[in-house]
PDB file of N, CA and C in Angstrom:
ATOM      1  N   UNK A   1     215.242 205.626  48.810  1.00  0.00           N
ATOM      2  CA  UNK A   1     215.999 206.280  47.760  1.00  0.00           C
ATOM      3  C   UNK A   1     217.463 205.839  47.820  1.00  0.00           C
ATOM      4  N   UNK A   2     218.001 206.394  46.854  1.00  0.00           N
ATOM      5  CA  UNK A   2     219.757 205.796  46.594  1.00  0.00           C
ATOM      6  C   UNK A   2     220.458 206.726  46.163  1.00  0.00           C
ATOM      7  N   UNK A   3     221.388 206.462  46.167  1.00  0.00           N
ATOM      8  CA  UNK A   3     222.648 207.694  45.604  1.00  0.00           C
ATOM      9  C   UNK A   3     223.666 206.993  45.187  1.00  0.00           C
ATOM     10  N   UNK A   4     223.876 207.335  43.328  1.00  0.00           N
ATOM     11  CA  UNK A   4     224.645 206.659  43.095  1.00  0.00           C
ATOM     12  C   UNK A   4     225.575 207.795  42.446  1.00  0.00           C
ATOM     13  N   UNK A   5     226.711 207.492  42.713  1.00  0.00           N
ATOM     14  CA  UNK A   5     228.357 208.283  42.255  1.00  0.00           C
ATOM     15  C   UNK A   5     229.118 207.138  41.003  1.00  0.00           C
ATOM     16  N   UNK A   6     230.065 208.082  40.597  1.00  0.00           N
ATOM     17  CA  UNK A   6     230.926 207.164  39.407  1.00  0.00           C
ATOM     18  C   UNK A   6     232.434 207.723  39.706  1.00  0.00           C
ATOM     19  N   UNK A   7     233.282 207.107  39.431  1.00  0.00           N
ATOM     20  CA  UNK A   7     234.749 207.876  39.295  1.00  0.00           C
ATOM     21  C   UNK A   7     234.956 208.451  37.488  1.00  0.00           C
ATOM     22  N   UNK A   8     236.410 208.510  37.267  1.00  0.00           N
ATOM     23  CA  UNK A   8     236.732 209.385  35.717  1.00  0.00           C
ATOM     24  C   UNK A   8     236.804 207.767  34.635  1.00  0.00           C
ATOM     25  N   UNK A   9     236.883 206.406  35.593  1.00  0.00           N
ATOM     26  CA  UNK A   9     237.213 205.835  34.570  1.00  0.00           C
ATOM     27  C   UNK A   9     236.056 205.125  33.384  1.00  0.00           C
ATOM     28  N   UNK A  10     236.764 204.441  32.413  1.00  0.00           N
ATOM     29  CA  UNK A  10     236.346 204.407  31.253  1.00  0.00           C
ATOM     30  C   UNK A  10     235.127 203.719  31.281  1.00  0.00           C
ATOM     31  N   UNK A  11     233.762 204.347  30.994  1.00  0.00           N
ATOM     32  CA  UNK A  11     232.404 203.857  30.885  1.00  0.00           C
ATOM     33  C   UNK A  11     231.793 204.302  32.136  1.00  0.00           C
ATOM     34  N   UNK A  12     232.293 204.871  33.512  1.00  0.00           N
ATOM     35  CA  UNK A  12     231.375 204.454  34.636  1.00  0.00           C
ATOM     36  C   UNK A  12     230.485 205.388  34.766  1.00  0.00           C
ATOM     37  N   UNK A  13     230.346 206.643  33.956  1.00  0.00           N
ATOM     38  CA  UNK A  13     229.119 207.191  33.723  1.00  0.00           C
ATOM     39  C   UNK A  13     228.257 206.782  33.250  1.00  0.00           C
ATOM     40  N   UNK A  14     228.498 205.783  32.671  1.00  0.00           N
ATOM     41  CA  UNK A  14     227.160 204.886  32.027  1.00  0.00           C
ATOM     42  C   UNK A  14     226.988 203.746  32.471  1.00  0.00           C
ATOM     43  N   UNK A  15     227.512 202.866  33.568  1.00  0.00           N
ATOM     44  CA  UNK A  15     227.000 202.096  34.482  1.00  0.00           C
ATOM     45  C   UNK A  15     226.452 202.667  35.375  1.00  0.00           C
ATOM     46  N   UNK A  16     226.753 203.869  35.925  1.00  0.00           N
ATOM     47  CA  UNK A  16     225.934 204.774  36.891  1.00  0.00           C
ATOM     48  C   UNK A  16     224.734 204.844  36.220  1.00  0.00           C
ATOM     49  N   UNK A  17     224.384 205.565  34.913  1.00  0.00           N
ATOM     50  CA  UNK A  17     222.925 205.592  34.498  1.00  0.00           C
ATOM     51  C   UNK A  17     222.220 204.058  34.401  1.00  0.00           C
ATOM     52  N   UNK A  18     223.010 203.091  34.016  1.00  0.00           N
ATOM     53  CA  UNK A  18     222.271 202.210  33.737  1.00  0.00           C
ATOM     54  C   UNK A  18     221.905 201.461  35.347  1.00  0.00           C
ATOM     55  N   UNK A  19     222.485 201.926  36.220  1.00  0.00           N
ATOM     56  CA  UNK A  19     221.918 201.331  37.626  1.00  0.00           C
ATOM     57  C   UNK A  19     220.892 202.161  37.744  1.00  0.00           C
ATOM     58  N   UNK A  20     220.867 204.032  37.648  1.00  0.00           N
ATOM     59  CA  UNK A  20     220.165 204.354  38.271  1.00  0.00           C
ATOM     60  C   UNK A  20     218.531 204.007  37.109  1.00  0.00           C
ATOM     61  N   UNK A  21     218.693 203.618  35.701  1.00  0.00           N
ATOM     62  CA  UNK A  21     217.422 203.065  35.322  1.00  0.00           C
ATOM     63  C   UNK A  21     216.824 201.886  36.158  1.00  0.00           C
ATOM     64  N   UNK A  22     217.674 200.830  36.336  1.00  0.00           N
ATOM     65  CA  UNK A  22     217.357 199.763  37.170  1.00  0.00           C
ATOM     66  C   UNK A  22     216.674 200.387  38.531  1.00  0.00           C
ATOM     67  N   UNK A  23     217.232 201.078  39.208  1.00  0.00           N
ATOM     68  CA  UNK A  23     216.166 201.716  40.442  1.00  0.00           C
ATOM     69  C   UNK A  23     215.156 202.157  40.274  1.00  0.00           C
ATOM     70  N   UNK A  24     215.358 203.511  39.061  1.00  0.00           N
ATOM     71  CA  UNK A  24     213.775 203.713  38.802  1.00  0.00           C
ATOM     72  C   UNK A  24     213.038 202.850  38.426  1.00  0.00           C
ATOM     73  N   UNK A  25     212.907 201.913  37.644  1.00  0.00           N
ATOM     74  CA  UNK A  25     212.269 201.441  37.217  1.00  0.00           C
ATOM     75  C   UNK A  25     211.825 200.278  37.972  1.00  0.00           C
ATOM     76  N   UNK A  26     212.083 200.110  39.234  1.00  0.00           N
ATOM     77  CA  UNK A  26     211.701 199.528  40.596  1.00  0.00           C
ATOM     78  C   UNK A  26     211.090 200.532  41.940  1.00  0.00           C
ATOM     79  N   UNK A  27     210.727 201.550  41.237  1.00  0.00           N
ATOM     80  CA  UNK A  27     210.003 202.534  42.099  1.00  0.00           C
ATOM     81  C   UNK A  27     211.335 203.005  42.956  1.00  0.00           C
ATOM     82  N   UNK A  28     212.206 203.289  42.743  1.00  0.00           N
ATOM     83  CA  UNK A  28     213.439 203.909  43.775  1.00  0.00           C
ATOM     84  C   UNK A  28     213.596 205.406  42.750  1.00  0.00           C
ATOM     85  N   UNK A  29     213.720 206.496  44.542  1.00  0.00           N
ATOM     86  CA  UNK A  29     214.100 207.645  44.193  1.00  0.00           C
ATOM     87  C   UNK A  29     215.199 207.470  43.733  1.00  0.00           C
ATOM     88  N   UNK A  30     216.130 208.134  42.746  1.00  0.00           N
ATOM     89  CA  UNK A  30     217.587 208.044  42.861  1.00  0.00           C
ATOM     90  C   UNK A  30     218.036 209.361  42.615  1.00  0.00           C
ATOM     91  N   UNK A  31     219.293 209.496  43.311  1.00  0.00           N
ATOM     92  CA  UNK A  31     220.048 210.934  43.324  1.00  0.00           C
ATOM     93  C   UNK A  31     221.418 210.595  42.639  1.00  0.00           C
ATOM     94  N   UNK A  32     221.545 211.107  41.262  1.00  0.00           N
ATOM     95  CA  UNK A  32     222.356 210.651  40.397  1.00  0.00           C
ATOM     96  C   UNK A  32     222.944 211.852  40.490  1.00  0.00           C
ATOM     97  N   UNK A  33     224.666 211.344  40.978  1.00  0.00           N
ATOM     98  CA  UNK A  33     225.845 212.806  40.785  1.00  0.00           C
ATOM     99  C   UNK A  33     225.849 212.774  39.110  1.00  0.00           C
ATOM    100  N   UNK A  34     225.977 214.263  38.654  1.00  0.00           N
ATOM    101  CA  UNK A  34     225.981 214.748  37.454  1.00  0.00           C
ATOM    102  C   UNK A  34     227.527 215.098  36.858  1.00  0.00           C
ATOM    103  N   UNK A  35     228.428 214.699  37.900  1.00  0.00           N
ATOM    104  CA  UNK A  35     229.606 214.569  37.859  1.00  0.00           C
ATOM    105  C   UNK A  35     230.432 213.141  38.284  1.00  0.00           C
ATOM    106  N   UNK A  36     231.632 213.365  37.635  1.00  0.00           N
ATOM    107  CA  UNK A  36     232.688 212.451  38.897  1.00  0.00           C
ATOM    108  C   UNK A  36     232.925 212.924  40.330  1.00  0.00           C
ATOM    109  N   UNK A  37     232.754 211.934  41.249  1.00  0.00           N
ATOM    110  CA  UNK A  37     232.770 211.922  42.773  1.00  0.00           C
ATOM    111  C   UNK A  37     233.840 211.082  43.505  1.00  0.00           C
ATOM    112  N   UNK A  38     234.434 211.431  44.268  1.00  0.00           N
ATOM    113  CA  UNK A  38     235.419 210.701  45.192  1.00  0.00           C
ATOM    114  C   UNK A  38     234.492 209.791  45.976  1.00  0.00           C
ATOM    115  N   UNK A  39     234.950 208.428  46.103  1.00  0.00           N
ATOM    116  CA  UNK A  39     233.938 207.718  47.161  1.00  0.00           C
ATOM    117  C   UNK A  39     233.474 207.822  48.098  1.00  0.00           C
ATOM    118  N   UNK A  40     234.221 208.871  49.082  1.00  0.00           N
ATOM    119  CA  UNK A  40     234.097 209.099  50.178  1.00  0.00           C
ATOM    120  C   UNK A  40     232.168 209.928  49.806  1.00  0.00           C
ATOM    121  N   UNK A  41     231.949 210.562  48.810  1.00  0.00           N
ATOM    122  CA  UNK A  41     230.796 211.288  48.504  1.00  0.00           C
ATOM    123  C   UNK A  41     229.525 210.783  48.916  1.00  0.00           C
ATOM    124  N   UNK A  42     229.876 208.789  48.950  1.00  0.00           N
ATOM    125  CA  UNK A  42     228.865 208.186  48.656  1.00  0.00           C
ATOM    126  C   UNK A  42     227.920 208.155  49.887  1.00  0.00           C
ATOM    127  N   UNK A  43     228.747 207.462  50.678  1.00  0.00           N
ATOM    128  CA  UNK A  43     227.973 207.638  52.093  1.00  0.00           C
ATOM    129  C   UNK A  43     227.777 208.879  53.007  1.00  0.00           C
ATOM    130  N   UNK A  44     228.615 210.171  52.838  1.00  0.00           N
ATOM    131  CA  UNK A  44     227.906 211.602  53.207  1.00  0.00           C
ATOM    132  C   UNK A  44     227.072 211.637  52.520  1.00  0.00           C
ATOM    133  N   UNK A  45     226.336 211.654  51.380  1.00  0.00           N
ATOM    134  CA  UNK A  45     225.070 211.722  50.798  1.00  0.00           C
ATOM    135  C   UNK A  45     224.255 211.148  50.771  1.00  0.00           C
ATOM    136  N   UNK A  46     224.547 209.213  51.437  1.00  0.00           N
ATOM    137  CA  UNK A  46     223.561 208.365  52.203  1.00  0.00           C
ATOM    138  C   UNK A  46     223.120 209.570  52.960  1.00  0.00           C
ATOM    139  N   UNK A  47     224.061 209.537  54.303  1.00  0.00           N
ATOM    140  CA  UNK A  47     223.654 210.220  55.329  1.00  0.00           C
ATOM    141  C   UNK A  47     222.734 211.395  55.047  1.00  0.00           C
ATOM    142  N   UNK A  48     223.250 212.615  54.611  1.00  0.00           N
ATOM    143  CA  UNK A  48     222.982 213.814  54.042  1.00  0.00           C
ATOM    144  C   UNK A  48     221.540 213.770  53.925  1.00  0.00           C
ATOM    145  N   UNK A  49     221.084 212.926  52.626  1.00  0.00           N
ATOM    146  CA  UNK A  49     219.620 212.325  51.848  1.00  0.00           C
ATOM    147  C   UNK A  49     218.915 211.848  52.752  1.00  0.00           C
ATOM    148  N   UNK A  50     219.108 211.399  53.489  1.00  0.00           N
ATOM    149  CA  UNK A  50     218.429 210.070  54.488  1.00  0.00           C
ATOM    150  C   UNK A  50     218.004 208.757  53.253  1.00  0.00           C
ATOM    151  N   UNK A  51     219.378 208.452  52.819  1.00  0.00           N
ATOM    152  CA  UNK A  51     218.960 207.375  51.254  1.00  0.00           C
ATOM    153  C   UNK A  51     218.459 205.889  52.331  1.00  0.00           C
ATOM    154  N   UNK A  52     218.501 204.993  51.199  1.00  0.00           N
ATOM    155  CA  UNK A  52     218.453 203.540  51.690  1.00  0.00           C
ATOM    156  C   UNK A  52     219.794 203.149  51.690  1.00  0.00           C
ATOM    157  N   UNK A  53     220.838 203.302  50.800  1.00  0.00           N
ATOM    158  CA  UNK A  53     221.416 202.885  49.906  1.00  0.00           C
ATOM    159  C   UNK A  53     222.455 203.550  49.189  1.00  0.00           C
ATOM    160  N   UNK A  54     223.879 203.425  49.001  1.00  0.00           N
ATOM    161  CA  UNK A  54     224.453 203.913  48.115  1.00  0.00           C
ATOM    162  C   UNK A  54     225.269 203.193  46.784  1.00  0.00           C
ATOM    163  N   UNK A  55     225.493 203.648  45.858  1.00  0.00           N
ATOM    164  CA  UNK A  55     226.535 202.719  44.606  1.00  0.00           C
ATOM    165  C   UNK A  55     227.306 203.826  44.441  1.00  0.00           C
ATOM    166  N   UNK A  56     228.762 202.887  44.441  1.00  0.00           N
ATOM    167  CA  UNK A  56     229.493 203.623  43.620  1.00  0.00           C
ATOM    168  C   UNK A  56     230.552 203.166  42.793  1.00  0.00           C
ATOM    169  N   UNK A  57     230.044 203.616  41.474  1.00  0.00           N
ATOM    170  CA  UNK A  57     230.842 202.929  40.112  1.00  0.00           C
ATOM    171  C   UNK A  57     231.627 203.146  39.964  1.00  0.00           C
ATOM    172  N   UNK A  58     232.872 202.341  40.091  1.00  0.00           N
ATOM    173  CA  UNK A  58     234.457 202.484  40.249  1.00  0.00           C
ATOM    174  C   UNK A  58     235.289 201.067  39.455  1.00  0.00           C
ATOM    175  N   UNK A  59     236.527 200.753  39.358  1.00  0.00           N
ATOM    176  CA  UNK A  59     237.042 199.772  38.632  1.00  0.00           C
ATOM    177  C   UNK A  59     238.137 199.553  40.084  1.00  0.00           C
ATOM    178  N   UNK A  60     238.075 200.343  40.804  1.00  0.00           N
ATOM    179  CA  UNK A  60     238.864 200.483  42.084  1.00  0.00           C
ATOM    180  C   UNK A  60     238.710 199.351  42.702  1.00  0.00           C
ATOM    181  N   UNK A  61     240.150 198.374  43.164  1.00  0.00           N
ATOM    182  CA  UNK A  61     239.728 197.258  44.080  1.00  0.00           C
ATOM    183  C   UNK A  61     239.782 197.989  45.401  1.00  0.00           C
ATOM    184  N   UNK A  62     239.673 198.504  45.957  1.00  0.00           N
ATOM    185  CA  UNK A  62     239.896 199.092  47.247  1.00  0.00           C
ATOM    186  C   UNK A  62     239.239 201.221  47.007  1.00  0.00           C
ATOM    187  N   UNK A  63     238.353 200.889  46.993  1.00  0.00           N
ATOM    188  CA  UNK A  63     237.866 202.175  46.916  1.00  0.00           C
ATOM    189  C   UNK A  63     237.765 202.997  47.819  1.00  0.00           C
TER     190      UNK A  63
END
């Protein structure tokens, strides 16, 4: 499974969905935040989940 997060900027709620179609649709659980998330979110909720995997959709060079 995976866990994917987004920040506030422009579109990344919808690169978040459009990754997490790409997972499902490769047999991956995905745990899609229903909000904006600070990055730090991404990998406590690896951990947290016991994921494979985390994304997180940002425009941030240094996230």
């Amino acid at each position: 499974s995976v866990v994917i997060g987004y920040d506030g900027r422009h579109h990344s709620k919808r690169f978040a969905e459009l990754a997490a179609t790409v997972f499902l649709s490769n047999q991956f659980r995905v745990h899609l935040f229903g909000r904006t998330v600070a990055t730090p979110f991404i990998p406590f909720a690896v951990k947290k989940l016991n994921c494979l995997a985390g994304v997180m959709v940002t425009a941030s060079h240094n996230p």
